[in-house]
PDB file of N, CA and C in Angstrom:
ATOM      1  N   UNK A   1     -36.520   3.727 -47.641  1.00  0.00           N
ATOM      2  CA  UNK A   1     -37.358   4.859 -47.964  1.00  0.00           C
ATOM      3  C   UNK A   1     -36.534   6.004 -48.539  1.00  0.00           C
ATOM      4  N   UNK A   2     -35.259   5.685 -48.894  1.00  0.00           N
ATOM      5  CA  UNK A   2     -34.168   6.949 -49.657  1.00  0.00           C
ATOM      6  C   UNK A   2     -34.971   7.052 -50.864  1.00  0.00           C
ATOM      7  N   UNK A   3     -35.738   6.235 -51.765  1.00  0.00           N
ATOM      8  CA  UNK A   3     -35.994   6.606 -53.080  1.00  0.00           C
ATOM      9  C   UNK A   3     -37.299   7.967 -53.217  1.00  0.00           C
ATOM     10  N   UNK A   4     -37.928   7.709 -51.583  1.00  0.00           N
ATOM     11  CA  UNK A   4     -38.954   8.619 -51.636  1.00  0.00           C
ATOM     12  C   UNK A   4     -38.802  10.134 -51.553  1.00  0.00           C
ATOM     13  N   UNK A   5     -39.406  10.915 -51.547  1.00  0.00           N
ATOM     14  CA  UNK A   5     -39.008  12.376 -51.158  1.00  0.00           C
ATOM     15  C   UNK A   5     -39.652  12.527 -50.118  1.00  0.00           C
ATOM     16  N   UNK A   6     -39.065  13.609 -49.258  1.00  0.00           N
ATOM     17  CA  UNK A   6     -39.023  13.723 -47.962  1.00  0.00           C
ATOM     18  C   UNK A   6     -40.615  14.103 -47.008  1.00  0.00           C
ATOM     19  N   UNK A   7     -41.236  14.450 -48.110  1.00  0.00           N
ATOM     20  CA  UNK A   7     -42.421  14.524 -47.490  1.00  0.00           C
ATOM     21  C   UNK A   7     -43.531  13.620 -47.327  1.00  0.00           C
ATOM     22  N   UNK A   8     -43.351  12.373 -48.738  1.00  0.00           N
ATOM     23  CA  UNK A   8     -44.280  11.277 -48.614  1.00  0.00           C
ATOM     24  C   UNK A   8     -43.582  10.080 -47.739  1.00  0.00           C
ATOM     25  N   UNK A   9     -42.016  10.100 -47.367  1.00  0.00           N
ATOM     26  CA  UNK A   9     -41.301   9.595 -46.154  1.00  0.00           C
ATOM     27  C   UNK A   9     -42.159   9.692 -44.950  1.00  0.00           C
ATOM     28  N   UNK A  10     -42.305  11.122 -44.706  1.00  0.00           N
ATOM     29  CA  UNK A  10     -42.842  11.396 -43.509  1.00  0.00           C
ATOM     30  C   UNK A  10     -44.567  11.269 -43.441  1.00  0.00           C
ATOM     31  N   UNK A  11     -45.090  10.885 -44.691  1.00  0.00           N
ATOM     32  CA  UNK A  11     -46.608  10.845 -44.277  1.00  0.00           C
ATOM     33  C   UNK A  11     -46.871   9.255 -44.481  1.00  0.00           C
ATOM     34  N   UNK A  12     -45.619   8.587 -44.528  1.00  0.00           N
ATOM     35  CA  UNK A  12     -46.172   7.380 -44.485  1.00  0.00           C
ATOM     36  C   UNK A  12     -45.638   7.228 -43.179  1.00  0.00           C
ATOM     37  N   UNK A  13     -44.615   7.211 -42.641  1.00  0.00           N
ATOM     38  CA  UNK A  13     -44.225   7.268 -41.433  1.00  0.00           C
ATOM     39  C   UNK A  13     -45.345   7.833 -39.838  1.00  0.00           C
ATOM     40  N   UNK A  14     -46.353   9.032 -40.433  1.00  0.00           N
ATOM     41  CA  UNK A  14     -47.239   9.254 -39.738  1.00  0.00           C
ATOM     42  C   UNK A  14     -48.918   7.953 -39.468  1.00  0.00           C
ATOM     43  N   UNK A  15     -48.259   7.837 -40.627  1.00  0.00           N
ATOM     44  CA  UNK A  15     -49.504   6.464 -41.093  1.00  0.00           C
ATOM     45  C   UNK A  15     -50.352   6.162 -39.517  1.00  0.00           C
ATOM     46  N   UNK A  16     -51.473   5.913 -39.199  1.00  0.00           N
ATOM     47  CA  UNK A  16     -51.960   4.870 -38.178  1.00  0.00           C
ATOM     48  C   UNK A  16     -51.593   3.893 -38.731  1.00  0.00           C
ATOM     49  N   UNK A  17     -51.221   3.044 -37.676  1.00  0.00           N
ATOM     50  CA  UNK A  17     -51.058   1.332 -37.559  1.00  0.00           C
ATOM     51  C   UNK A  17     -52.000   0.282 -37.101  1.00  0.00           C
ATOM     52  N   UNK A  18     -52.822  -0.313 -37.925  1.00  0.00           N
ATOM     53  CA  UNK A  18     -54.116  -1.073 -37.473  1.00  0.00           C
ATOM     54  C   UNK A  18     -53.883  -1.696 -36.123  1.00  0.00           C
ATOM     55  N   UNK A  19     -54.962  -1.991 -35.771  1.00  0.00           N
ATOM     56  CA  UNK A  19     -55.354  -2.128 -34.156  1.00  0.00           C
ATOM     57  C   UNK A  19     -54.619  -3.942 -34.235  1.00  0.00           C
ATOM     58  N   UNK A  20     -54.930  -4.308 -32.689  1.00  0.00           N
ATOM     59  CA  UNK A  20     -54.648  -5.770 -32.302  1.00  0.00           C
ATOM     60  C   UNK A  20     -56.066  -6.627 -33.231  1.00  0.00           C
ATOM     61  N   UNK A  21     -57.009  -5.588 -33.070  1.00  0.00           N
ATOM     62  CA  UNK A  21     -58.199  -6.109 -33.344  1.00  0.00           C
ATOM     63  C   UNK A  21     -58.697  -6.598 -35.148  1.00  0.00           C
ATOM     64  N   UNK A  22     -58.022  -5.466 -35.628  1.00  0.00           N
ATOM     65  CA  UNK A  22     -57.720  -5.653 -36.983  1.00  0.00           C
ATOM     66  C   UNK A  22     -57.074  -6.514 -37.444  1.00  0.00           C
ATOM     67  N   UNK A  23     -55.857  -6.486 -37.168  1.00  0.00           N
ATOM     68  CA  UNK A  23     -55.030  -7.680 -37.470  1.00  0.00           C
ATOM     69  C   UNK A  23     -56.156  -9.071 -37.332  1.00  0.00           C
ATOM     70  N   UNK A  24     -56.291  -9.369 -36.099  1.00  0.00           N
ATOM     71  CA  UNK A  24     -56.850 -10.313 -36.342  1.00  0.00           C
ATOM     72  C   UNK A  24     -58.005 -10.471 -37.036  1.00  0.00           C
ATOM     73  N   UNK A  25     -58.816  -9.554 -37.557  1.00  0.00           N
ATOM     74  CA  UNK A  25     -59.959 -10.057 -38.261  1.00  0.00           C
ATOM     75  C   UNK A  25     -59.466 -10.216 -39.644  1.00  0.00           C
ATOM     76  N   UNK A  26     -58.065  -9.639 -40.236  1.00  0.00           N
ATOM     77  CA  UNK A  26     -57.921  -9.800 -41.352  1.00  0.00           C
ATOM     78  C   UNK A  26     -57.025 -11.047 -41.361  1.00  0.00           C
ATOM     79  N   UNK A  27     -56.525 -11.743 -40.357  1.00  0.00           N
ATOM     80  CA  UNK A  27     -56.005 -13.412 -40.477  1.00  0.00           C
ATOM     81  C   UNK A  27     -56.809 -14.384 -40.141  1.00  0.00           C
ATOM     82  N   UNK A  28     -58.353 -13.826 -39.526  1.00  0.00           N
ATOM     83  CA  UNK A  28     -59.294 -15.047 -39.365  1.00  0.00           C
ATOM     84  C   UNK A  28     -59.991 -15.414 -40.861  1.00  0.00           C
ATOM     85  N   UNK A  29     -60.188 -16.514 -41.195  1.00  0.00           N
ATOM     86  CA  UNK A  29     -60.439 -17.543 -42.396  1.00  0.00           C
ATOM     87  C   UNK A  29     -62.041 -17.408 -42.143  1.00  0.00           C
ATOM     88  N   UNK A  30     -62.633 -17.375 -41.396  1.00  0.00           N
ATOM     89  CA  UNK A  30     -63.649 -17.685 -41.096  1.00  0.00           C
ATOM     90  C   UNK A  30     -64.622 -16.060 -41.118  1.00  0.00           C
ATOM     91  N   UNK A  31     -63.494 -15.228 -40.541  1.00  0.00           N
ATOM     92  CA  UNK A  31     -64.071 -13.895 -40.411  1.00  0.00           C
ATOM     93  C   UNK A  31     -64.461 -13.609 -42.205  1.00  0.00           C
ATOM     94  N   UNK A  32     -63.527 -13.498 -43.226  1.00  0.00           N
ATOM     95  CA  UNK A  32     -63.122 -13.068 -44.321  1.00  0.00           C
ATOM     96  C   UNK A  32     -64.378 -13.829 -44.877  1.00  0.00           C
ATOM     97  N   UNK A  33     -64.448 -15.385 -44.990  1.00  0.00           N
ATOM     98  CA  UNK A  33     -65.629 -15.812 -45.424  1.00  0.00           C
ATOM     99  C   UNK A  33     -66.611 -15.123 -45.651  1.00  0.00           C
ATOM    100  N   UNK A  34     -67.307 -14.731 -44.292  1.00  0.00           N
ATOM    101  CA  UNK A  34     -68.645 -14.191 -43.882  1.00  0.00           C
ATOM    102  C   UNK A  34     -68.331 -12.668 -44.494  1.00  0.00           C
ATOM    103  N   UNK A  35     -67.861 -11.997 -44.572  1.00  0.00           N
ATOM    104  CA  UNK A  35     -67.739 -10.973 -45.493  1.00  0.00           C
ATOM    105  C   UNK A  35     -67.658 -10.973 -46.434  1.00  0.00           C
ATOM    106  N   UNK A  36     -66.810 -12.522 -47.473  1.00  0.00           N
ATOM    107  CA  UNK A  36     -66.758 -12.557 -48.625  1.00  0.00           C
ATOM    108  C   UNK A  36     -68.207 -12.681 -49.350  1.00  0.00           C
ATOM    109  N   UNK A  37     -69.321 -14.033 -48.348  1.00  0.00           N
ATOM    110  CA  UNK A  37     -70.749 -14.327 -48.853  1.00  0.00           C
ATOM    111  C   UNK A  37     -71.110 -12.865 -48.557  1.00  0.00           C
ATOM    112  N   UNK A  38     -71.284 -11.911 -47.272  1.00  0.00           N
ATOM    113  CA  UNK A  38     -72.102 -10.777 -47.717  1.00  0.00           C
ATOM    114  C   UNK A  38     -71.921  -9.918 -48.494  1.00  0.00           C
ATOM    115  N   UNK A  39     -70.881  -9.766 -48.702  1.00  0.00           N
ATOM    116  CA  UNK A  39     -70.491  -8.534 -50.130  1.00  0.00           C
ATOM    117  C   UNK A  39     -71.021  -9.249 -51.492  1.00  0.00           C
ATOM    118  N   UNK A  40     -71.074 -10.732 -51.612  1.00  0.00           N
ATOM    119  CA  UNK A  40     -71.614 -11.306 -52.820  1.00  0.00           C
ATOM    120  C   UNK A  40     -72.799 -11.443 -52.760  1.00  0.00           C
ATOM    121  N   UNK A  41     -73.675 -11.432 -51.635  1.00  0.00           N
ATOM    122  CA  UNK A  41     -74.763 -11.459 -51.420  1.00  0.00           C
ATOM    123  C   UNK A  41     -75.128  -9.866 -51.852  1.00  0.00           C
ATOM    124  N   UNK A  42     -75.133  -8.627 -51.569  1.00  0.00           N
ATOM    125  CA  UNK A  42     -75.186  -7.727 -51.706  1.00  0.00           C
ATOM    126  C   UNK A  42     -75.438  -7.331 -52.823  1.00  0.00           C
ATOM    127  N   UNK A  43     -73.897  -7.646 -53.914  1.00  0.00           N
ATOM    128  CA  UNK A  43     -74.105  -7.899 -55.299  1.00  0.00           C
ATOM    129  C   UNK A  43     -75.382  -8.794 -56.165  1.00  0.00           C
ATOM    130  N   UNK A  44     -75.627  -9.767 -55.725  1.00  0.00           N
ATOM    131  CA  UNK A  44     -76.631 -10.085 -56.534  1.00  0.00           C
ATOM    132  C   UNK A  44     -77.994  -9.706 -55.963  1.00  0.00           C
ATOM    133  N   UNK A  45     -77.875  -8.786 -55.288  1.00  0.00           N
ATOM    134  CA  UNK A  45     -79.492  -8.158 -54.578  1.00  0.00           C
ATOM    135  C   UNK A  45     -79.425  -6.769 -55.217  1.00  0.00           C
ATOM    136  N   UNK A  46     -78.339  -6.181 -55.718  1.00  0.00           N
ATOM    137  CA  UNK A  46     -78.265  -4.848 -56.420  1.00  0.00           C
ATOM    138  C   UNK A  46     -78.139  -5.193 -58.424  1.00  0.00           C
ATOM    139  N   UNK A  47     -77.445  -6.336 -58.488  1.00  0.00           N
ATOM    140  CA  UNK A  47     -77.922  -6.395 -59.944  1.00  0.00           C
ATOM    141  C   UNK A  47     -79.172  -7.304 -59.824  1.00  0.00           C
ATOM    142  N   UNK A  48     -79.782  -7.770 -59.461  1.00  0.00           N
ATOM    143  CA  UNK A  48     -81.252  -8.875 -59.492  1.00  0.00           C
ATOM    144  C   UNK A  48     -82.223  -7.329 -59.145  1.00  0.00           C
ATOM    145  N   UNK A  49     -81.850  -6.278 -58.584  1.00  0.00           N
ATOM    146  CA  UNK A  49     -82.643  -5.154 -58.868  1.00  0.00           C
ATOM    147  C   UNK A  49     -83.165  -4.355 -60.151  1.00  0.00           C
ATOM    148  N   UNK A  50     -81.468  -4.558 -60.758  1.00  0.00           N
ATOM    149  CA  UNK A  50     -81.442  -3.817 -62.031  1.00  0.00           C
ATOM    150  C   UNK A  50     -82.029  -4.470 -63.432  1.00  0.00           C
ATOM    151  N   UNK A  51     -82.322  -5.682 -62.853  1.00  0.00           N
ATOM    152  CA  UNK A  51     -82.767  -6.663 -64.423  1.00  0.00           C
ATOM    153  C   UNK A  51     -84.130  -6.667 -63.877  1.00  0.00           C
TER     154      UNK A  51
END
């Protein structure tokens, strides 16, 4: 972190660090799925609106 300057050092350093809980929903295969069909589902219910 030497290339950064000293203040975006320290606001990444302040960062929150995702939960136990997070982590795992973003390494479950199965979780990601079911979010991948509803966000695509979503999409074709907002353009099938617009046509």
């Amino acid at each position: 972190m030497s290339d950064l300057d000293p203040q975006a050092a320290k606001q990444i350093q302040a960062a929150p660090l995702p939960t136990p809980g997070t982590l795992k929903h973003r390494r479950n295969v199965a979780y990601q799925f079911v979010r991948f069909a509803a966000l695509n589902l979503k999409m074709i219910r907002v353009i099938g609106a617009s046509h």
